[in-house]
Protein backbone atom coordinates (compact mmCIF):
# COMPACT_ATOMS: atom_id res chain seq x y z
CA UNK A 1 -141.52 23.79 222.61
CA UNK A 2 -142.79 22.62 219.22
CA UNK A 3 -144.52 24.19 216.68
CA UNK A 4 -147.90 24.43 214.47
CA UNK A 5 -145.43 23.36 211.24
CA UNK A 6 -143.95 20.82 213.40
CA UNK A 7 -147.11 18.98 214.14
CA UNK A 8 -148.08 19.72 210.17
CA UNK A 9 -144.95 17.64 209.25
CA UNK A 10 -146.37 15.03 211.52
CA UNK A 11 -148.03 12.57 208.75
CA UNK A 12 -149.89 10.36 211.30
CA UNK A 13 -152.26 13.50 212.47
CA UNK A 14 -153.25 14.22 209.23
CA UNK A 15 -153.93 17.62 209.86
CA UNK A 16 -154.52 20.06 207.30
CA UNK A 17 -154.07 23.89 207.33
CA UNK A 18 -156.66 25.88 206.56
CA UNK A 19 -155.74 29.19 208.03
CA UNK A 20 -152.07 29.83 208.51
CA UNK A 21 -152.28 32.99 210.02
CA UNK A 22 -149.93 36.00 209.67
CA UNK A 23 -146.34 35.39 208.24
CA UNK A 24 -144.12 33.16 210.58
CA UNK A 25 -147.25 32.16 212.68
CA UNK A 26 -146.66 28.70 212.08
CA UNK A 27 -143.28 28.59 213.16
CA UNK A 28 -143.44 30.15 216.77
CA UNK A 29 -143.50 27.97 219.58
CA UNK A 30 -146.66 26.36 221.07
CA UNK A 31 -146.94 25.57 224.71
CA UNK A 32 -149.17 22.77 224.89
CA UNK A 33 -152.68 21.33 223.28
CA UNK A 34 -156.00 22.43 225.42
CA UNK A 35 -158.88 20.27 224.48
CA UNK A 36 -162.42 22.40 225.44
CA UNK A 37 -166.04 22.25 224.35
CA UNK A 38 -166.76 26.00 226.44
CA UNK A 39 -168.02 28.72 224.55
CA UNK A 40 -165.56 31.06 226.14
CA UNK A 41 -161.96 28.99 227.62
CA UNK A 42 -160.78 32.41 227.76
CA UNK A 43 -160.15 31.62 231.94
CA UNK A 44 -158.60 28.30 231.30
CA UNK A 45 -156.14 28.10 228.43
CA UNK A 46 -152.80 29.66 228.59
CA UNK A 47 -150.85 31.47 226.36
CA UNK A 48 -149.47 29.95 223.53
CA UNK A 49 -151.42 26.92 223.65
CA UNK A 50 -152.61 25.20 221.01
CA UNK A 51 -156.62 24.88 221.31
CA UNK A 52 -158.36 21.64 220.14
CA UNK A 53 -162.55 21.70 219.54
CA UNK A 54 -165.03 19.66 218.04
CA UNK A 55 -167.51 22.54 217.91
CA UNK A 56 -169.58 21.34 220.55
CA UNK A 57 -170.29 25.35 221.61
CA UNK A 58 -171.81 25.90 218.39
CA UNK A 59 -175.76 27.04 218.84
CA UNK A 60 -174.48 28.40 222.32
CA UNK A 61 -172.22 31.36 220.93
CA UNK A 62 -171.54 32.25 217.46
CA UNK A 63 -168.13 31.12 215.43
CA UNK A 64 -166.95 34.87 215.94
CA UNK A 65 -167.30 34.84 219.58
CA UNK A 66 -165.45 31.74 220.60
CA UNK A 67 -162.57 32.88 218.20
CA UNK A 68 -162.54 36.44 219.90
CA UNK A 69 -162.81 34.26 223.15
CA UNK A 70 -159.61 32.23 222.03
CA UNK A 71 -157.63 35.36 221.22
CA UNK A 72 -158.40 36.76 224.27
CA UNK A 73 -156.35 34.07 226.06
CA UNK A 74 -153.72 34.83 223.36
CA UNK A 75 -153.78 31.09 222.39
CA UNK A 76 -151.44 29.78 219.82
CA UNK A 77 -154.00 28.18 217.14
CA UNK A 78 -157.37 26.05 216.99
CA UNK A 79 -157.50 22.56 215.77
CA UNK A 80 -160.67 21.76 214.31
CA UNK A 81 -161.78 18.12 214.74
CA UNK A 82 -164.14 17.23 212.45
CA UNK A 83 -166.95 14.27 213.01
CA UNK A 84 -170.38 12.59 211.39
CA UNK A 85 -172.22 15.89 212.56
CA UNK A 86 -169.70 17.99 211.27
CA UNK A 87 -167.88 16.69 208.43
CA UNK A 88 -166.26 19.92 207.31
CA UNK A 89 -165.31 22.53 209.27
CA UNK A 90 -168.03 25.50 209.38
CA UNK A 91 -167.35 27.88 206.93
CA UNK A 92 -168.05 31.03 209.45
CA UNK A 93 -165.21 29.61 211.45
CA UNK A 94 -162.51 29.63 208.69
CA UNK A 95 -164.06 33.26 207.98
CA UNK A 96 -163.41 34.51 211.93
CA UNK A 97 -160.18 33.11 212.10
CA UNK A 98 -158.76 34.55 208.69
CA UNK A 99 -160.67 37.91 210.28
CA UNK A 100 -158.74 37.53 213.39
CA UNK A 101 -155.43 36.66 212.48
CA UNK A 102 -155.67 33.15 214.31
CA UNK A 103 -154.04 29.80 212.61
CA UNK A 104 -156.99 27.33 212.15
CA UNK A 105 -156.22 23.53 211.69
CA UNK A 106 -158.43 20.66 210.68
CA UNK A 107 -158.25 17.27 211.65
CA UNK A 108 -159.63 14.24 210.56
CA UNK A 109 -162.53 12.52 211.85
CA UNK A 110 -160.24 9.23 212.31
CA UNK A 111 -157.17 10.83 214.90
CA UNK A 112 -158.76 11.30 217.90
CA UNK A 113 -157.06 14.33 219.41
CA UNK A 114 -155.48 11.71 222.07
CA UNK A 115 -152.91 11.16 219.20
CA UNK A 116 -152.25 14.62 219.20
CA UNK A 117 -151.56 15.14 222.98
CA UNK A 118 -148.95 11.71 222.43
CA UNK A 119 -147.23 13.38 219.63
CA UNK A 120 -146.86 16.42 221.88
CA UNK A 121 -145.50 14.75 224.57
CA UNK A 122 -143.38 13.03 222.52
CA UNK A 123 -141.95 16.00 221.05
CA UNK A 124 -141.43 17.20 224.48
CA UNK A 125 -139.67 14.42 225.56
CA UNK A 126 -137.25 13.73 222.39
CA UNK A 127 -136.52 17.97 222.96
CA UNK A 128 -135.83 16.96 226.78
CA UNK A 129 -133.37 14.18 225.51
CA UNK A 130 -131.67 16.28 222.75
CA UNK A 131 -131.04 18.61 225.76
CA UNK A 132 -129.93 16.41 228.30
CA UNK A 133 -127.27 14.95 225.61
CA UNK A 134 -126.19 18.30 225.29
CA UNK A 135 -125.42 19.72 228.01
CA UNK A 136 -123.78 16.18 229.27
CA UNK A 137 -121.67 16.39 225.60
CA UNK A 138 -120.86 19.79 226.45
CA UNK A 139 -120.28 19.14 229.92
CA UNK A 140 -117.39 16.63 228.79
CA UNK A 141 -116.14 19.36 226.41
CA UNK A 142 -115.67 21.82 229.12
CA UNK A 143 -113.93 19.32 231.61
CA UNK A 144 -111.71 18.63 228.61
CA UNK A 145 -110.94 21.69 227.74
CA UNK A 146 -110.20 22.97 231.38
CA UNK A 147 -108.22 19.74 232.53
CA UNK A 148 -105.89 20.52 229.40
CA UNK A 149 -105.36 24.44 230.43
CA UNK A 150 -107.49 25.80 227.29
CA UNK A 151 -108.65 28.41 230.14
CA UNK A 152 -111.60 30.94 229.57
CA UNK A 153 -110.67 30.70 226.42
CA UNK A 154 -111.08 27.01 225.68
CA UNK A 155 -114.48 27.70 227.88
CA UNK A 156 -115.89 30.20 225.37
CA UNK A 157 -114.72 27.81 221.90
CA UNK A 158 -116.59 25.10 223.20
CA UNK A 159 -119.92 27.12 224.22
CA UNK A 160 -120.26 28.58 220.62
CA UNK A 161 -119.68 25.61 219.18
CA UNK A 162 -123.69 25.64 219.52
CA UNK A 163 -124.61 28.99 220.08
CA UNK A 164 -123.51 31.49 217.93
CA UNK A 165 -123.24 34.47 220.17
CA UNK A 166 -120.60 37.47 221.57
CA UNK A 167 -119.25 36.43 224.32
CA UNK A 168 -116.37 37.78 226.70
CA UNK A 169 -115.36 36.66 230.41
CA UNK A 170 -113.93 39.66 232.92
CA UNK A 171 -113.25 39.68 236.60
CA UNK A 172 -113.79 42.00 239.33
CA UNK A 173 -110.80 44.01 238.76
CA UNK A 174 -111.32 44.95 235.17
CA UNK A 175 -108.99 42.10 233.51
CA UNK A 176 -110.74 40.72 230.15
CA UNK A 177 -109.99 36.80 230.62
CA UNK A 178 -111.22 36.07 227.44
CA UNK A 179 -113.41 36.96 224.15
CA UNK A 180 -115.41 35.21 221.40
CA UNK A 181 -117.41 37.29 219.23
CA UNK A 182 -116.74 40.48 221.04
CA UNK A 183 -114.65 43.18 221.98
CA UNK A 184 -115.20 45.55 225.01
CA UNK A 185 -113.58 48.85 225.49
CA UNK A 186 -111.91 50.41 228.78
CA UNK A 187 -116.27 52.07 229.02
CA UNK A 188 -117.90 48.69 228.70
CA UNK A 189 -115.29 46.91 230.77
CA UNK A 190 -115.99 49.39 233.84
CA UNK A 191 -119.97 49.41 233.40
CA UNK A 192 -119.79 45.49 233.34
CA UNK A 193 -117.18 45.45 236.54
CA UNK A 194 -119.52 47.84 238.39
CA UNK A 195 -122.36 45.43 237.70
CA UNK A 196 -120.33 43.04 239.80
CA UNK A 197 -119.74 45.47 241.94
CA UNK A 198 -123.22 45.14 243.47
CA UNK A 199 -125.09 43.00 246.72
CA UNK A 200 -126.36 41.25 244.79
CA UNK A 201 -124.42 41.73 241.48
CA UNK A 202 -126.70 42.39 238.54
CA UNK A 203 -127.60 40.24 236.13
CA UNK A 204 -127.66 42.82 233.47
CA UNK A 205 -125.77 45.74 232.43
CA UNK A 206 -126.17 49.21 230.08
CA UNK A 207 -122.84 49.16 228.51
CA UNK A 208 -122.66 52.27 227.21
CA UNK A 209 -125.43 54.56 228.24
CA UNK A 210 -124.27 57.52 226.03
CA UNK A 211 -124.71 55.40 223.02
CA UNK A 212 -128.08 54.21 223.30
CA UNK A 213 -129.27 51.56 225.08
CA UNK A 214 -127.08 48.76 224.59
CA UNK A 215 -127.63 45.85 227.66
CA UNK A 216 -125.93 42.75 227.91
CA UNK A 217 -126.29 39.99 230.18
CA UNK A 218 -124.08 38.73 232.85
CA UNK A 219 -123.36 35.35 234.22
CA UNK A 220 -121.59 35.41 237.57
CA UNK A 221 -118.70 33.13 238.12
CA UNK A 222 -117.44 32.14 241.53
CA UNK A 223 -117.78 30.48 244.90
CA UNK A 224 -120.53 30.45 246.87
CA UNK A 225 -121.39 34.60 248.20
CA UNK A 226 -117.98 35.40 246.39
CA UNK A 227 -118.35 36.56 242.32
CA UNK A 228 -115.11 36.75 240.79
CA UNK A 229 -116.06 37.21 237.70
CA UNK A 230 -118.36 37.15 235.33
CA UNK A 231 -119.12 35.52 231.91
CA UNK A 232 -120.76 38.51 229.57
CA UNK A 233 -123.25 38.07 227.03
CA UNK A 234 -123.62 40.70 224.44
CA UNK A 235 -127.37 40.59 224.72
CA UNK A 236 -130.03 40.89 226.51
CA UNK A 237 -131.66 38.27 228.70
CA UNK A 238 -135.36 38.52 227.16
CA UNK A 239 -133.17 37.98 223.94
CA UNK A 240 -131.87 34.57 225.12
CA UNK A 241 -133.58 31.41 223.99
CA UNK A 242 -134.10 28.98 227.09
CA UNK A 243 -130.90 26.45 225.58
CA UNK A 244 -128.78 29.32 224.87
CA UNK A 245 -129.12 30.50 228.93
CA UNK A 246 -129.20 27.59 230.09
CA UNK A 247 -125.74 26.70 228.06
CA UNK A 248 -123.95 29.82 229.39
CA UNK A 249 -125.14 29.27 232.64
CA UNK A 250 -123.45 25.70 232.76
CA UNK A 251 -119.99 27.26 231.24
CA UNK A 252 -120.20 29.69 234.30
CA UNK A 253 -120.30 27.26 236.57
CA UNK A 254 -117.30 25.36 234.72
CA UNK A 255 -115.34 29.09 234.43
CA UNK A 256 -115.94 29.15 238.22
CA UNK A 257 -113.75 26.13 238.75
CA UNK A 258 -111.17 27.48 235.93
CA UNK A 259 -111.16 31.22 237.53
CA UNK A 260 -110.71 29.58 240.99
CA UNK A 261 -107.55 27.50 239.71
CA UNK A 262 -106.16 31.03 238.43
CA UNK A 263 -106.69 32.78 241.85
CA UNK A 264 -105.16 29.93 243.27
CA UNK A 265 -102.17 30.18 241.15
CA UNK A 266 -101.86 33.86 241.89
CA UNK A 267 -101.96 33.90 245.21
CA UNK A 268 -99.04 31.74 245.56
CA UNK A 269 -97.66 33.57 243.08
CA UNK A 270 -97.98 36.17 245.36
CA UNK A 271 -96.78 35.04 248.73
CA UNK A 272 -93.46 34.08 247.09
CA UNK A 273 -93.20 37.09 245.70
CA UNK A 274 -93.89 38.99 249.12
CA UNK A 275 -91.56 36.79 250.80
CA UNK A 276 -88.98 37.57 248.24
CA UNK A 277 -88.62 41.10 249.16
CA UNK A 278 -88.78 40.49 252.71
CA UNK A 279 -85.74 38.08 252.34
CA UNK A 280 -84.12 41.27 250.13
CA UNK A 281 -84.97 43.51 253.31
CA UNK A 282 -83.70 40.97 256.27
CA UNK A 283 -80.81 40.54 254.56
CA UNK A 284 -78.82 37.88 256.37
CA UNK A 285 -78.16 34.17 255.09
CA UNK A 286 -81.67 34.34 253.45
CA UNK A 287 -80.60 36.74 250.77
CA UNK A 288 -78.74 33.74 248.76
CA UNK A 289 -82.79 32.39 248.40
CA UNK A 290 -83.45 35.85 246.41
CA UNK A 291 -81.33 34.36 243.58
CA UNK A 292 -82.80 31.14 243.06
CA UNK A 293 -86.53 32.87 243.84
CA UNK A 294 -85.68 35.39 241.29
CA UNK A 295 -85.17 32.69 238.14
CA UNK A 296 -88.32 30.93 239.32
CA UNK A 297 -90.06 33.95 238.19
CA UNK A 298 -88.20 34.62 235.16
CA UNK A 299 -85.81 37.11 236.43
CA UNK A 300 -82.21 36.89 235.37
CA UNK A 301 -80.62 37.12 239.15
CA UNK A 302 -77.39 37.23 237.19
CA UNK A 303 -78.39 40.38 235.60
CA UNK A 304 -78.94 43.71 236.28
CA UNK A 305 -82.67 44.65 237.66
CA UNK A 306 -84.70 47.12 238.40
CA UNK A 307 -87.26 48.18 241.09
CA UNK A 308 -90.54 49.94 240.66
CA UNK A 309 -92.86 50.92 243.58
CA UNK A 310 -96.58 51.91 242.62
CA UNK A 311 -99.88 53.25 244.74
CA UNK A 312 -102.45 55.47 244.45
CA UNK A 313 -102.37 58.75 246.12
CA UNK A 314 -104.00 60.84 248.54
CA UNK A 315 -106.20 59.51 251.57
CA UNK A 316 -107.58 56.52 248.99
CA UNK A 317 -106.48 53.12 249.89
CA UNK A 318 -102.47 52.79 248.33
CA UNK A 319 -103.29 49.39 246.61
CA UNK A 320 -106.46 48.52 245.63
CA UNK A 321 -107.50 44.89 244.51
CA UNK A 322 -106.26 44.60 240.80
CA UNK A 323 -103.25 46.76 240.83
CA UNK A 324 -100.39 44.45 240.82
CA UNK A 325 -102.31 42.45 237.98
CA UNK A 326 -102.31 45.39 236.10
CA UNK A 327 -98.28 45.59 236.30
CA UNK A 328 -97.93 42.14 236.07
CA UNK A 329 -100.10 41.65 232.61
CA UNK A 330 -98.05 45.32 231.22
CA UNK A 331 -94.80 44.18 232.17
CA UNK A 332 -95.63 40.88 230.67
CA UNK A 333 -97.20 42.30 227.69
CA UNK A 334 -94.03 44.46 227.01
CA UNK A 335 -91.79 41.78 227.01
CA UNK A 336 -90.09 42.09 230.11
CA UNK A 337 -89.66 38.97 232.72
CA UNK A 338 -90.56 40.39 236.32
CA UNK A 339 -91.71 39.48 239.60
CA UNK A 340 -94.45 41.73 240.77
CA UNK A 341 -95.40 41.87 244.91
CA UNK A 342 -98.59 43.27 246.00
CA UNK A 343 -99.22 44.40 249.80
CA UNK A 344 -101.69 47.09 251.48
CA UNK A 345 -99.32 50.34 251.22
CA UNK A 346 -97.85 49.54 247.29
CA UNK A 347 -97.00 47.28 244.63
CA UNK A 348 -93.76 46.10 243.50
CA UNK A 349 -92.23 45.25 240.50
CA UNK A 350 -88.82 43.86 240.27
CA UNK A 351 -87.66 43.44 236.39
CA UNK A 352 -85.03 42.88 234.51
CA UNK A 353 -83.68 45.56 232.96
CA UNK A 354 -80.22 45.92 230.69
CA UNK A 355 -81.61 49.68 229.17
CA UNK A 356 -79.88 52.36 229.53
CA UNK A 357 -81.37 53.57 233.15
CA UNK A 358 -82.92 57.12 231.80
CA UNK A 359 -85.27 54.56 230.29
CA UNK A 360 -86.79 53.47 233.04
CA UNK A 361 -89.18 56.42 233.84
CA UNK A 362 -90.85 56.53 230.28
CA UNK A 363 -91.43 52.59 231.15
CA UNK A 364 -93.11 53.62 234.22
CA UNK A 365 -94.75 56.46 232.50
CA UNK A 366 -96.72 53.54 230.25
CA UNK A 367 -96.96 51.43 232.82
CA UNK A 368 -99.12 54.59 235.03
CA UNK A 369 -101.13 54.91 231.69
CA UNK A 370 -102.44 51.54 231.58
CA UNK A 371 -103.56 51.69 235.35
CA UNK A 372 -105.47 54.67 234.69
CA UNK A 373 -107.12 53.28 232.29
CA UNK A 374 -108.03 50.36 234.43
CA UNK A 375 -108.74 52.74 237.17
CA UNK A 376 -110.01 55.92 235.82
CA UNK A 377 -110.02 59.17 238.22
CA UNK A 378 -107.47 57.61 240.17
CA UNK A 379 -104.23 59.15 240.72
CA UNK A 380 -101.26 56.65 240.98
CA UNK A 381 -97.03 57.42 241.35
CA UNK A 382 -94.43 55.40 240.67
CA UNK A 383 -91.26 55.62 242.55
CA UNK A 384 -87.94 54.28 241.43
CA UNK A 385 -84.90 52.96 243.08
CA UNK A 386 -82.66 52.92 240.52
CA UNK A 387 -80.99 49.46 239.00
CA UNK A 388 -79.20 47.02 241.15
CA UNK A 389 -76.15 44.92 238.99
CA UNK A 390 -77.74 41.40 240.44
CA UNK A 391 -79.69 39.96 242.63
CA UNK A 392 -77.18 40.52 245.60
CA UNK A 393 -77.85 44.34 245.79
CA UNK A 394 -81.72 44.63 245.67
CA UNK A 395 -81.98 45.61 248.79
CA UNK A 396 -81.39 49.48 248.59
CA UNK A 397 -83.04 49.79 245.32
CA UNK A 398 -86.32 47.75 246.82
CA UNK A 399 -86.30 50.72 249.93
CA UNK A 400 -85.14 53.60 247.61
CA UNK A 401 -88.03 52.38 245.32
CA UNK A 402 -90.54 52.34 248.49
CA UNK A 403 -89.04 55.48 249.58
CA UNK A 404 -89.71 57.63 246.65
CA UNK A 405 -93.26 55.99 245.81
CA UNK A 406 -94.52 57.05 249.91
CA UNK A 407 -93.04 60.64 249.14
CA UNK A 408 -94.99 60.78 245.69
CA UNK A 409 -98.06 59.51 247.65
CA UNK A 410 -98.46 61.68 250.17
CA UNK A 411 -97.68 65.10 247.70
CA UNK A 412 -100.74 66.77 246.45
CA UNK A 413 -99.09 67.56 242.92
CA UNK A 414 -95.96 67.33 240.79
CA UNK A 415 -94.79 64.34 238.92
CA UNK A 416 -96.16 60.87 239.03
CA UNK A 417 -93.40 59.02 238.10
CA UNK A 418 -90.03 59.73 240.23
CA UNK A 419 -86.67 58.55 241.07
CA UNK A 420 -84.78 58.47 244.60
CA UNK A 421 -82.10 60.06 243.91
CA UNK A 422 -84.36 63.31 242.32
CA UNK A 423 -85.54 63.73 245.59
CA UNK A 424 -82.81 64.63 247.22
CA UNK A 425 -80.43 64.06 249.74
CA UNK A 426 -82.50 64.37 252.88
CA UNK A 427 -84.55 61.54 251.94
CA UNK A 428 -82.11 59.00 252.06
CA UNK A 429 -81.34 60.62 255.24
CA UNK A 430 -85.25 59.93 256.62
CA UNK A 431 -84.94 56.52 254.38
CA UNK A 432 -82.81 55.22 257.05
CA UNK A 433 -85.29 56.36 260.06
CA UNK A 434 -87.65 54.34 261.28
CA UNK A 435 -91.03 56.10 260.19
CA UNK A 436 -92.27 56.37 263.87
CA UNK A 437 -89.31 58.19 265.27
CA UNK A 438 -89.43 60.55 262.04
CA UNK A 439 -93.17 61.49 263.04
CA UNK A 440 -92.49 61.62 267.11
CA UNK A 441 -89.24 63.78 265.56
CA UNK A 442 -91.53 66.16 263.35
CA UNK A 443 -94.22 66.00 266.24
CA UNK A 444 -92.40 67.43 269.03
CA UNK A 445 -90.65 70.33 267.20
CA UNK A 446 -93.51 71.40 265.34
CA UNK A 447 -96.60 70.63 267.96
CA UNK A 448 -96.06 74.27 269.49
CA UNK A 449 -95.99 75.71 266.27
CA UNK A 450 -99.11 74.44 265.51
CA UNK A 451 -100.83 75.04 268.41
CA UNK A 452 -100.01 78.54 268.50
CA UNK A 453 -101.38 78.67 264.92
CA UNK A 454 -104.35 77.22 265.66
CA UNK A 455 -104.90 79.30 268.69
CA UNK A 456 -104.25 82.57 267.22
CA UNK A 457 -104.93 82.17 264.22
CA UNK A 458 -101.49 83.14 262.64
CA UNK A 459 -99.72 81.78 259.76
CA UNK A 460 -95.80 80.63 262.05
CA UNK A 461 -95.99 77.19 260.31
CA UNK A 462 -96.65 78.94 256.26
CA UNK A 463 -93.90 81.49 257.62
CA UNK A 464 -91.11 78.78 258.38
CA UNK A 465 -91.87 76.93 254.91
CA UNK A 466 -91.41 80.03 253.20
CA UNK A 467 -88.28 81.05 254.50
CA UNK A 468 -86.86 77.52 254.28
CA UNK A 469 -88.10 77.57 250.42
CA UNK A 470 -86.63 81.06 249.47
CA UNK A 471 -82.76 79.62 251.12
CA UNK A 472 -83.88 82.07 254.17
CA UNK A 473 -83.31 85.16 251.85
CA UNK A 474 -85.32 87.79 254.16
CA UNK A 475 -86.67 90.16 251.33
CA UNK A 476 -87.55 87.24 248.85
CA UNK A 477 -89.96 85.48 252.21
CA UNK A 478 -91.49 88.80 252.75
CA UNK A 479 -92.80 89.58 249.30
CA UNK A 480 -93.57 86.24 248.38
CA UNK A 481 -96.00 86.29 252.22
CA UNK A 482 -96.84 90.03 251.20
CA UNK A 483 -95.75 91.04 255.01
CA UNK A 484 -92.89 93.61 255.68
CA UNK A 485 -89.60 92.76 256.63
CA UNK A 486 -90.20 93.24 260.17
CA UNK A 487 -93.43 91.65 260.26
CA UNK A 488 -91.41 88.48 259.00
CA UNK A 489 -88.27 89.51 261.88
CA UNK A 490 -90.96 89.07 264.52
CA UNK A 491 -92.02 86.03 263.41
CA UNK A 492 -88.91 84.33 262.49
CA UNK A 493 -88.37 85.24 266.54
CA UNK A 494 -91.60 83.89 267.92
CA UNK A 495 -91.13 80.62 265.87
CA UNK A 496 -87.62 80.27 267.71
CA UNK A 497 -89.26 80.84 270.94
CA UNK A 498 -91.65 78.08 270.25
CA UNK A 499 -89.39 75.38 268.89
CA UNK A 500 -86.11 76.31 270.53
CA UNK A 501 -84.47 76.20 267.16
CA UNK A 502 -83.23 79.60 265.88
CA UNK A 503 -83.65 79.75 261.69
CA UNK A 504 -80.02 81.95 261.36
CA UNK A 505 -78.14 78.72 262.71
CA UNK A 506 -77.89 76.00 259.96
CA UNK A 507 -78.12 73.25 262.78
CA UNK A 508 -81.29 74.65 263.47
CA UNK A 509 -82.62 74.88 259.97
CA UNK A 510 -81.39 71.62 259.08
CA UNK A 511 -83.59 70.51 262.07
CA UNK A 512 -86.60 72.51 260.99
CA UNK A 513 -86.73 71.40 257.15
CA UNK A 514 -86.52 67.49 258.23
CA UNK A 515 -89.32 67.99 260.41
CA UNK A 516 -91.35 69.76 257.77
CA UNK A 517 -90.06 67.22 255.03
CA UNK A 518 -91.41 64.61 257.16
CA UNK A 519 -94.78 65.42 257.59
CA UNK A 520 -94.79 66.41 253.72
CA UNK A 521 -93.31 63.47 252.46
């Protein structure tokens, strides 16, 4: 768009100002020049644009009325074109523009107001131009910079090269790719990641609601139907000039091509890292890969390593989208080479690792910290296998690791950061079990227990637990179920004539509490 000053500066018009309005009116943006003779072009001129008369209305409404008329349609000026019947401009039309707040122009009799519609379109075009050449010059800058691996990064330094404004890109997950101008907290990171969140994703977000109303605009970045990310704009869209949207609109669609490279990268990433710890677990002539796999990563094979399981508990999904990017960019962050493998039931991290080993669960304690905060009100365990001397013995680490995070998972409490051998003995026992023959195990000894329960409404299965937990001590079970010692005799008796397993033989109890630790673990 140009402006009233604009045409002003334009020598060949010859126009002079003799109204300019209230402060700054000169300098906002005109939409076009509407020539009219009607005493009211109220219907017919837009808003914004610049109206050009010769007076020809005068006799048919007064001065006042066609300049109320004019502001009605919220028009951006009048231009005055003066002629041998009018050699001046009428006095009571200077008078109900400076009334009405309205710019007034005058031309001269000599530039027909043709010449002003050319210099208008000629402003148009040379704007067109400038912004063609700019977004092909920035084009080129943003090939450059992502064919030389400048990243998001190199994305955002070349965009504010013209436009001066915060900028920040984050994916779906909650990972901040890159910032110019601004920095979001863990609150503004989630409200901008649940923006993306939504079919469709929105194109604006409240970034902290508690504070005020504080939007910013978002930019999505991605294939076609699939948002990855999304290139944030500390501001709101009505606060965007047309160039500046425009401009991050044309970096989003370079960060798409940039953001798909990464994924790219990652997944691969990924499916050598899952095949890694498959080749770990087959063992075999495949194991002497693990080595070679391991230094591709970073990981001194040579050298002793540790393994870390993660997922999040409860009935939630164990690993949601994100999580093993979290542990990869902590690990990475705190200096320590590792290969991180993300699948559907947990996430694992093999590292190296030449601490002393009572180190390794305050590592894991940060390394739960920082998911939270990615993934707030979620609950996520660690489990630890302890530290193999090389590459060689991953293997029981990598299931002892496994082992401990699926026992953390499924307990309702307790600590979130474990290792094997704190969970005692049994488990390495079950470890060794395949987990379908464990549950057919705990099934068929407990079913009739259950049943019974739920039946009758008694409390054989609560009983058995209690005994097992108070090292079947008969007085302790009893006041710790309230009951009376015989009450807890007859029971202890109906429970053996249910499973077949009779709680005074340790055979029998050792049966009982692996069937129990099963279906709690």
């Amino acid at each position: 768009m140009f402006t009233l000053r604009s045409l002003v500066a334009n020598a060949s018009l010859k126009l002079k100002v003799l109204v300019p309005g209230p402060e700054g009116a000169l300098d906002e943006p005109v939409a076009w020049v509407h020539n009219t003779e009607l005493p009211d072009p109220s219907p017919y001129v837009r808003e914004r644009e610049l109206v050009l008369t010769n007076g020809l209305w005068t006799g048919q409404v007064s001065a006042a009325e066609f300049v109320a008329n004019v502001r009605l349609a919220r028009a951006a000026g009048i231009v005055f074109g003066l002629r041998p019947q009018t050699p001046s401009t009428p006095p009571e039309l200077v008078t109900a523009c400076r009334d009405a707040g309205l710019p007034l122009l005058e031309i001269a009799p000599a530039v027909p107001f043709t010449e002003v519609s050319q210099a208008v379109s000629a402003m148009y075009t040379n704007q067109r131009q400038q912004a063609l050449v700019g977004m092909v010059r920035r084009g080129d800058a943003l090939a450059t910079a992502i064919s030389r691996g400048a990243g998001p990064s190199g994305v955002l330094d070349v965009l504010r090269r013209d436009h001066d404004l915060p900028l920040a890109v984050v994916d779906r997950t909650g990972r901040v790719l890159a910032a110019a101008g601004a920095d979001l907290d863990d609150a503004q990171v989630r409200a901008v990641t649940a923006g993306l969140a939504r079919r469709p994703p929105a194109l604006e977000v409240v970034l902290q609601p508690d504070r005020g109303e504080t939007l910013a605009a978002l930019f999505p970045v991605g294939a076609v139907g699939d948002v990855d990310a999304a290139l944030v704009c500390l501001r709101p869209l009505s606060g965007l000039e047309p160039a500046e949207r425009a401009a991050l609109e044309q970096a989003a669609r370079f960060l798409s091509l940039e953001v798909a490279k990464q994924q790219a990268v990652q997944a691969i990433e990924m499916r050598f890292a899952g095949e890694l710890l498959e080749m770990v677990l087959s063992g075999g002539q495949r194991t002497a890969e693990v080595a070679g796999r391991l230094q591709a990563f970073g990981v001194d094979a040579a050298g002793p390593l540790a393994v870390c399981a993660l997922a999040f508990a409860g009935p939630e999904p164990a690993a949601l989208p994100g999580l093993a990017e979290v542990a990869g960019e902590f690990l990475s962050a705190s200096g320590i080479p590792a290969l991180v493998a993300g699948g559907t039931q947990d996430v694992v991290s093999v590292l190296s690792w030449r601490h002393p080993e009572p180190e390794l669960p305050l590592l894991a304690e940060r390394l739960l910290a920082a998911v939270g905060r990615r993934f707030p009100g979620r609950r996520v365990v660690a489990g630890l296998g302890g530290v193999a001397p090389h590459a060689a013995g991953l293997r029981q680490p990598l299931l002892h690791a496994r082992e401990a995070c699926r026992v953390l998972r499924r307990s309702p409490g307790g600590p979130a950061v474990r290792r094997f051998a704190e969970l005692g003995t049994h488990r390495l026992l079950l470890g060794l079990v395949d987990s379908e023959t464990l549950r057919g195990f705990s099934r068929d000894l407990l079913g009739p227990l259950r049943e019974h329960d739920a039946r009758r409404g008694s409390d054989l299965e609560p009983t058995l637990r209690a005994f097992l937990d108070h090292d079947g001590q008969w007085a302790a079970t009893a006041a710790a179920l309230h009951i009376h010692v015989n009450t807890l005799r007859n029971r202890l008796a109906k429970i053996a004539e249910l499973t077949g397993r009779d709680v005074g033989r340790t055979e029998d109890r050792v049966d009982l509490f692996l069937a129990l630790a099963v279906e709690t673990g």
